[in-house]
PDB file of N, CA and C in Angstrom:
ATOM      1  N   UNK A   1      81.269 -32.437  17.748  1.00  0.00           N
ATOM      2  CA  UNK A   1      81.561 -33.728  18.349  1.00  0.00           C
ATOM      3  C   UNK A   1      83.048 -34.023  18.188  1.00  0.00           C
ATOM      4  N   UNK A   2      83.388 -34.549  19.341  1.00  0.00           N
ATOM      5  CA  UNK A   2      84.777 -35.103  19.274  1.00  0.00           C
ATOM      6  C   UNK A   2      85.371 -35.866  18.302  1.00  0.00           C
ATOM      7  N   UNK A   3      86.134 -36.310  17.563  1.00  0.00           N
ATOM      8  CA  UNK A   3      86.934 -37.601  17.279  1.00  0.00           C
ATOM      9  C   UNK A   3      86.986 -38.740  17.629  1.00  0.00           C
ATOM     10  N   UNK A   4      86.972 -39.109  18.467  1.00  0.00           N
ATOM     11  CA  UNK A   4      86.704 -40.396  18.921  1.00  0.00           C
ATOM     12  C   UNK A   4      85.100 -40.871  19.710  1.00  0.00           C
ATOM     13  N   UNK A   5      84.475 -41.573  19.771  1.00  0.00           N
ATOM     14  CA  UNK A   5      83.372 -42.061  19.737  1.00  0.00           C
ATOM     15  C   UNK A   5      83.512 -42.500  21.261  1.00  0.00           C
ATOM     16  N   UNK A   6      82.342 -41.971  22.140  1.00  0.00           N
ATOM     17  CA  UNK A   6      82.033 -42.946  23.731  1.00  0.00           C
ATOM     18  C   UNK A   6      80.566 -43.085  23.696  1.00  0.00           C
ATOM     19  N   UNK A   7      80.681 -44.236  24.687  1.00  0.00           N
ATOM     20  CA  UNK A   7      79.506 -44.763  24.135  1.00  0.00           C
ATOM     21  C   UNK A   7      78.466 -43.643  25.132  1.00  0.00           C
ATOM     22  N   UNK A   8      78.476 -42.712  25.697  1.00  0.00           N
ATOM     23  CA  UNK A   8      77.889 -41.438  26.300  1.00  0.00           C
ATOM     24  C   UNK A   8      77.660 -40.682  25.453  1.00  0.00           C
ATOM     25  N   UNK A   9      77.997 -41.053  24.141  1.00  0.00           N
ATOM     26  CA  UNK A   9      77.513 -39.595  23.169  1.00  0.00           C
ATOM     27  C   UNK A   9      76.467 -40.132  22.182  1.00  0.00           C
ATOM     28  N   UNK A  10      75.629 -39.142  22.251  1.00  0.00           N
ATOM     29  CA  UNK A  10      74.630 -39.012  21.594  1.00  0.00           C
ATOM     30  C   UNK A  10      74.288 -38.277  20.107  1.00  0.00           C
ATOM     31  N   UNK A  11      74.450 -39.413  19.219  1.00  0.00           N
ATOM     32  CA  UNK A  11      74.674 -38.760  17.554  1.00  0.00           C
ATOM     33  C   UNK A  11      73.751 -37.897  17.140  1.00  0.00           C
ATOM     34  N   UNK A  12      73.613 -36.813  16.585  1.00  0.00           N
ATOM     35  CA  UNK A  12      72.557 -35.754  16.131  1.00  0.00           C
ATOM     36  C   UNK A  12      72.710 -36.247  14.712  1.00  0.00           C
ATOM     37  N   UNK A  13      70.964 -36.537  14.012  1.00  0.00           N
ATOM     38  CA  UNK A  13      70.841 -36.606  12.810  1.00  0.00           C
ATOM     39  C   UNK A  13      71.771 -35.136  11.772  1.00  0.00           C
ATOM     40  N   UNK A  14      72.644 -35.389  10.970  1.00  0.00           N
ATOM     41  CA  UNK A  14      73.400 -34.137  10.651  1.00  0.00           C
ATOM     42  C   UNK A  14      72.254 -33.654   9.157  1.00  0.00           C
ATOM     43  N   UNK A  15      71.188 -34.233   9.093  1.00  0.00           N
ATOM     44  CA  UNK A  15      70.280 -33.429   8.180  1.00  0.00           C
ATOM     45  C   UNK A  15      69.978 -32.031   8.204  1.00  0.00           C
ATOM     46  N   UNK A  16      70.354 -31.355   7.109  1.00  0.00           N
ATOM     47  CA  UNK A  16      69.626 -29.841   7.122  1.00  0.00           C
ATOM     48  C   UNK A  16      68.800 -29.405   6.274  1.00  0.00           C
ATOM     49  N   UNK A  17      68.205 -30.418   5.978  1.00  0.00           N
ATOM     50  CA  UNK A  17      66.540 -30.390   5.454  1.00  0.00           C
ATOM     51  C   UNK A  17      67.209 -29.503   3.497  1.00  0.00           C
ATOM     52  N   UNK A  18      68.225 -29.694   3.597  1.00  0.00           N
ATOM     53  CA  UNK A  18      68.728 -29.689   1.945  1.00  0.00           C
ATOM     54  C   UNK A  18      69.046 -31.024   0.932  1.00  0.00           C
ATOM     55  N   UNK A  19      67.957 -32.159   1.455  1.00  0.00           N
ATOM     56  CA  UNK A  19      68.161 -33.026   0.863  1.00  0.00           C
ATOM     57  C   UNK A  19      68.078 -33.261  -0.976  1.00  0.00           C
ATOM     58  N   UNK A  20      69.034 -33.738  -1.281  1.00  0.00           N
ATOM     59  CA  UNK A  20      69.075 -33.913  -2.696  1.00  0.00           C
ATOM     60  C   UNK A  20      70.600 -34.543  -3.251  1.00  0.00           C
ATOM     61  N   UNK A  21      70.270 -35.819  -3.787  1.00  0.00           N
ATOM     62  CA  UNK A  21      70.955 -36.516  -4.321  1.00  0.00           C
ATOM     63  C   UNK A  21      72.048 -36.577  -5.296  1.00  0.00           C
ATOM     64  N   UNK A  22      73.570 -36.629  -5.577  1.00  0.00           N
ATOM     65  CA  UNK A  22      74.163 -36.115  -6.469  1.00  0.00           C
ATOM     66  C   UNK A  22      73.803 -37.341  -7.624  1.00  0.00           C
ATOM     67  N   UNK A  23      74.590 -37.341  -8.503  1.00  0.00           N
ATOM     68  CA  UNK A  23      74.620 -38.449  -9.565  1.00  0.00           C
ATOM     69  C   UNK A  23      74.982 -39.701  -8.712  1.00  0.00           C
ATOM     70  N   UNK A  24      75.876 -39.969  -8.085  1.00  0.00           N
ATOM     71  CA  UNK A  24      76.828 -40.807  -6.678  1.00  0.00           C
ATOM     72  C   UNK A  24      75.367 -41.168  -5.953  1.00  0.00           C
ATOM     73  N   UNK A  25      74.331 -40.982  -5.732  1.00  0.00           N
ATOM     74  CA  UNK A  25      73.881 -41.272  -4.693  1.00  0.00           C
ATOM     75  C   UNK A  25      73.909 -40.390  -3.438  1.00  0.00           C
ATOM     76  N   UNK A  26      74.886 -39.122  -3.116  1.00  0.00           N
ATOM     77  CA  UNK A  26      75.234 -38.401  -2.096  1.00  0.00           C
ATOM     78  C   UNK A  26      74.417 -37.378  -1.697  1.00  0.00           C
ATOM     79  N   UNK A  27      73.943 -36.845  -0.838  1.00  0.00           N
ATOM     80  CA  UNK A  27      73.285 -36.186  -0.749  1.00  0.00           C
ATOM     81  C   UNK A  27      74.164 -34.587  -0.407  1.00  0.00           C
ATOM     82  N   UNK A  28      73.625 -33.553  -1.007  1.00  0.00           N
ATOM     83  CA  UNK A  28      74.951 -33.017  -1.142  1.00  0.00           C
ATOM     84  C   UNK A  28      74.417 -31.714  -0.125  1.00  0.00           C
ATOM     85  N   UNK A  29      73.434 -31.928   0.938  1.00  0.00           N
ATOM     86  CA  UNK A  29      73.029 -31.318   1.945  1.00  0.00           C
ATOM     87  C   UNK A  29      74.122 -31.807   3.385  1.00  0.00           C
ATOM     88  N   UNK A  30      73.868 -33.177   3.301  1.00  0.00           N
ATOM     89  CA  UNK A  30      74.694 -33.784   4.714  1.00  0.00           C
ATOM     90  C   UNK A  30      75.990 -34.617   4.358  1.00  0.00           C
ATOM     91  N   UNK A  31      75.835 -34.652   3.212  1.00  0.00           N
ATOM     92  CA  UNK A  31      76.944 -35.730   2.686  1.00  0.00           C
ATOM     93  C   UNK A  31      76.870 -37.413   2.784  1.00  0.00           C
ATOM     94  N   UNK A  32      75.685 -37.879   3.293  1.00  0.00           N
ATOM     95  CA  UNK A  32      75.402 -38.858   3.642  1.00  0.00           C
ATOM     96  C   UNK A  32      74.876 -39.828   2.361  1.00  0.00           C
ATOM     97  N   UNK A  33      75.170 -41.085   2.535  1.00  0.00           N
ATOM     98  CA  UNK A  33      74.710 -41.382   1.088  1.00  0.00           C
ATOM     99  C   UNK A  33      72.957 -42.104   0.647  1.00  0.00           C
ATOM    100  N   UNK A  34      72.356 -42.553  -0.036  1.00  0.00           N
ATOM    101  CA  UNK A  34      71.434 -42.661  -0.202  1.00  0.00           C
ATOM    102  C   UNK A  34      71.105 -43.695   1.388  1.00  0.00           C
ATOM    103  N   UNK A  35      71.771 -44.956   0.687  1.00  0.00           N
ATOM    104  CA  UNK A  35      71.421 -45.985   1.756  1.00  0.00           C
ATOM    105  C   UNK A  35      71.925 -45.130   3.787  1.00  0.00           C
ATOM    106  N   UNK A  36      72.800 -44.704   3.480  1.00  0.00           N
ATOM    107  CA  UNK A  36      73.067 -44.487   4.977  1.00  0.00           C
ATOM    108  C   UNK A  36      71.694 -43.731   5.595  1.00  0.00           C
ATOM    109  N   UNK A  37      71.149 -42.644   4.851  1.00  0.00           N
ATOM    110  CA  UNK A  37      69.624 -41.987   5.387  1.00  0.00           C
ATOM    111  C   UNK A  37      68.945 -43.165   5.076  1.00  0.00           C
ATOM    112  N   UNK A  38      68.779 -43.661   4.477  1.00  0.00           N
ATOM    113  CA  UNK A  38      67.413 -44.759   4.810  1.00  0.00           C
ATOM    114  C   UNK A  38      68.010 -45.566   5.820  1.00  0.00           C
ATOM    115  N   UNK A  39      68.947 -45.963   5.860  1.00  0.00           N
ATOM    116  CA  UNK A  39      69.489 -47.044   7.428  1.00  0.00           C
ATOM    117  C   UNK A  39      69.529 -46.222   8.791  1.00  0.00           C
ATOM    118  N   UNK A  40      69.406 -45.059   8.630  1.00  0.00           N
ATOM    119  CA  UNK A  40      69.457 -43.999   9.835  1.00  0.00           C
ATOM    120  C   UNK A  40      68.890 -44.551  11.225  1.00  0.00           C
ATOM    121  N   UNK A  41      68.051 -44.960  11.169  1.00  0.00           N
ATOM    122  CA  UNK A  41      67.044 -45.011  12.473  1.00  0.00           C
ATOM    123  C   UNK A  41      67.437 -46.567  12.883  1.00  0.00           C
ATOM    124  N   UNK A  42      67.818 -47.325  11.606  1.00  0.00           N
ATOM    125  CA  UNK A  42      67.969 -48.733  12.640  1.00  0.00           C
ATOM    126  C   UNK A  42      69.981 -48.569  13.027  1.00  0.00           C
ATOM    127  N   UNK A  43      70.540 -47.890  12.846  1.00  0.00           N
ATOM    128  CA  UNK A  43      72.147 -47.726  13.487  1.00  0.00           C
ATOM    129  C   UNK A  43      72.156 -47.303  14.795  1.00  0.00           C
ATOM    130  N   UNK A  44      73.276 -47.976  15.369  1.00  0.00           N
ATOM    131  CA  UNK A  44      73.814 -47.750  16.784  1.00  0.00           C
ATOM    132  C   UNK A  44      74.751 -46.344  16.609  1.00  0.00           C
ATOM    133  N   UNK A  45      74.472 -45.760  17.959  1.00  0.00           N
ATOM    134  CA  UNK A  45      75.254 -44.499  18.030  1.00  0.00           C
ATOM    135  C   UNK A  45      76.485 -44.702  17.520  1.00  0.00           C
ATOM    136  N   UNK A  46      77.319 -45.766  17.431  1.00  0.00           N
ATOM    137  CA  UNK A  46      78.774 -46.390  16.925  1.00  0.00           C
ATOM    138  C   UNK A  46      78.742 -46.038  15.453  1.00  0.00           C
ATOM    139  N   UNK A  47      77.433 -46.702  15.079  1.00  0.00           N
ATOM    140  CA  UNK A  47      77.764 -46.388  13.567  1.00  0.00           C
ATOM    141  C   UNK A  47      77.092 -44.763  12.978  1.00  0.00           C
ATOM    142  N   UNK A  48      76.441 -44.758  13.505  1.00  0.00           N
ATOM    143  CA  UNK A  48      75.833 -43.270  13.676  1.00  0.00           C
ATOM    144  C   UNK A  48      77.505 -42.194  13.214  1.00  0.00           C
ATOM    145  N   UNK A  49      77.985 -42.558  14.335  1.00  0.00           N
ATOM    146  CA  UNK A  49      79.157 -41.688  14.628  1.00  0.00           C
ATOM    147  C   UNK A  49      80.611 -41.815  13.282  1.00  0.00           C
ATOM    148  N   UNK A  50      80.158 -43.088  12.911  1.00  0.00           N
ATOM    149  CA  UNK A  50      81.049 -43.348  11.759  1.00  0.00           C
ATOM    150  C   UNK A  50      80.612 -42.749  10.366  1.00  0.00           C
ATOM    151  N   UNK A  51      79.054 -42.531  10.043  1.00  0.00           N
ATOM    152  CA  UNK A  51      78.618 -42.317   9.123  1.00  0.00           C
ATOM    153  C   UNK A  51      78.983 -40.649   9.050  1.00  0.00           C
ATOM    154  N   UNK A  52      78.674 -39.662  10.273  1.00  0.00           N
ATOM    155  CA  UNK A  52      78.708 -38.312  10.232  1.00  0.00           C
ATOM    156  C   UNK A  52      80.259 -38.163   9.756  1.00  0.00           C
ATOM    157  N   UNK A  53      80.935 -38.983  10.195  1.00  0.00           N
ATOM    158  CA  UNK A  53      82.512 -39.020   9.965  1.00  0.00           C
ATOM    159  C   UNK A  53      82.710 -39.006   8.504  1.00  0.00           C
ATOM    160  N   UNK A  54      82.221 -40.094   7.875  1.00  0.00           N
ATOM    161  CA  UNK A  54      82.472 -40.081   6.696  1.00  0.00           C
ATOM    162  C   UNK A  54      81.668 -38.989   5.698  1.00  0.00           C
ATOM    163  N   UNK A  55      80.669 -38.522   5.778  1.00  0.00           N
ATOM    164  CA  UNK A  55      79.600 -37.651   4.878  1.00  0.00           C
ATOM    165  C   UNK A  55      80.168 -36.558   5.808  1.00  0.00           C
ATOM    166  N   UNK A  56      81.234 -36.126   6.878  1.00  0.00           N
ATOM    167  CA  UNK A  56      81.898 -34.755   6.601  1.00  0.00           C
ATOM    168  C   UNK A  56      83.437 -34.577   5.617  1.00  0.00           C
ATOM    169  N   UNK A  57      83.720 -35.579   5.223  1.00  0.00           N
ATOM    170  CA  UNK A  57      84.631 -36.043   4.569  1.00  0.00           C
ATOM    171  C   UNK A  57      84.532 -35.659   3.206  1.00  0.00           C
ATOM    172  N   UNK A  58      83.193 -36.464   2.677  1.00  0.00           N
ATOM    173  CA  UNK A  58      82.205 -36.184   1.363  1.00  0.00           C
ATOM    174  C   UNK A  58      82.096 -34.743   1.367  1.00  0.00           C
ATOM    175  N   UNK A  59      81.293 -34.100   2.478  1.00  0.00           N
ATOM    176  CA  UNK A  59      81.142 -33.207   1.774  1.00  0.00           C
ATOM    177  C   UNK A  59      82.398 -31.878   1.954  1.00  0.00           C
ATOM    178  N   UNK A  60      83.630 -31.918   2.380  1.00  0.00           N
ATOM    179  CA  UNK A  60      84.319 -31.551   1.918  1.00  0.00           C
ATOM    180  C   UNK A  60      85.097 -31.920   0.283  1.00  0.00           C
ATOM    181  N   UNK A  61      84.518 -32.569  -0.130  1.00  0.00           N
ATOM    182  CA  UNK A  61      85.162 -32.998  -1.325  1.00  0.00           C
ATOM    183  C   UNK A  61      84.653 -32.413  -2.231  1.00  0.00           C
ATOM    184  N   UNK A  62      83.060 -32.426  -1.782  1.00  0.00           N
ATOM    185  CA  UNK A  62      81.899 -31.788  -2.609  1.00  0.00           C
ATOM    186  C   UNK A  62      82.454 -30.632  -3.046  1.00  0.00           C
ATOM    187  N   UNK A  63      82.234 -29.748  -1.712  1.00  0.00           N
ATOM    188  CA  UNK A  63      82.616 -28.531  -1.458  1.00  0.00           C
ATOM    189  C   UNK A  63      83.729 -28.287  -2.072  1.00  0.00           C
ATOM    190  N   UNK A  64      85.001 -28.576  -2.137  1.00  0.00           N
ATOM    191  CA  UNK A  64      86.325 -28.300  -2.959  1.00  0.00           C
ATOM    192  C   UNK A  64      86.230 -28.823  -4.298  1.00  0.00           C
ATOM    193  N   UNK A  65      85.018 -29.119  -5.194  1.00  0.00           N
ATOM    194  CA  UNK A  65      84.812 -29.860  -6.354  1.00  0.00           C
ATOM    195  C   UNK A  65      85.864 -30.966  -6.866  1.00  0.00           C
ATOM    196  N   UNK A  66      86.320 -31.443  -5.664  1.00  0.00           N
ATOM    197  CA  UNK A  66      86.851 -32.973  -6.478  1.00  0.00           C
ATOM    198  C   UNK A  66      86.205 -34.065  -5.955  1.00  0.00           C
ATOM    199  N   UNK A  67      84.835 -34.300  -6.421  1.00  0.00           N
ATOM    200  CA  UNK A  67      83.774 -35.121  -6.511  1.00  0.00           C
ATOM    201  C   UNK A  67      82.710 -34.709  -7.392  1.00  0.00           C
TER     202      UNK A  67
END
């Protein structure tokens, strides 16, 4: 997905069925945090698109262990 957000795009749940929680709350499968998967289904593609943004962020941090 692009960088910038239209309202024509359609957010893909970024779950890969490696769910599991760090100490943080993070899930260190999607990077997403506890509350953002349970809020999943009631978000607008807008925020949809903000959340994948941020939990690819996370889990680069993961991934480079400074988190």
């Amino acid at each position: 997905m692009n960088q910038n957000f239209s309202s024509n795009d359609k957010v893909e749940n970024p779950c890969i069925g490696d769910c599991r929680l760090n100490l943080a709350d993070i899930c260190i499968g999607c990077g997403r945090s506890k509350d953002e998967k349970l809020d999943w289904i009631i978000l607008s593609q807008a925020e949809k698109f903000q959340v994948v943004n941020k939990a690819k962020v996370r889990l680069d941090k993961l991934n480079s262990g400074k988190e």
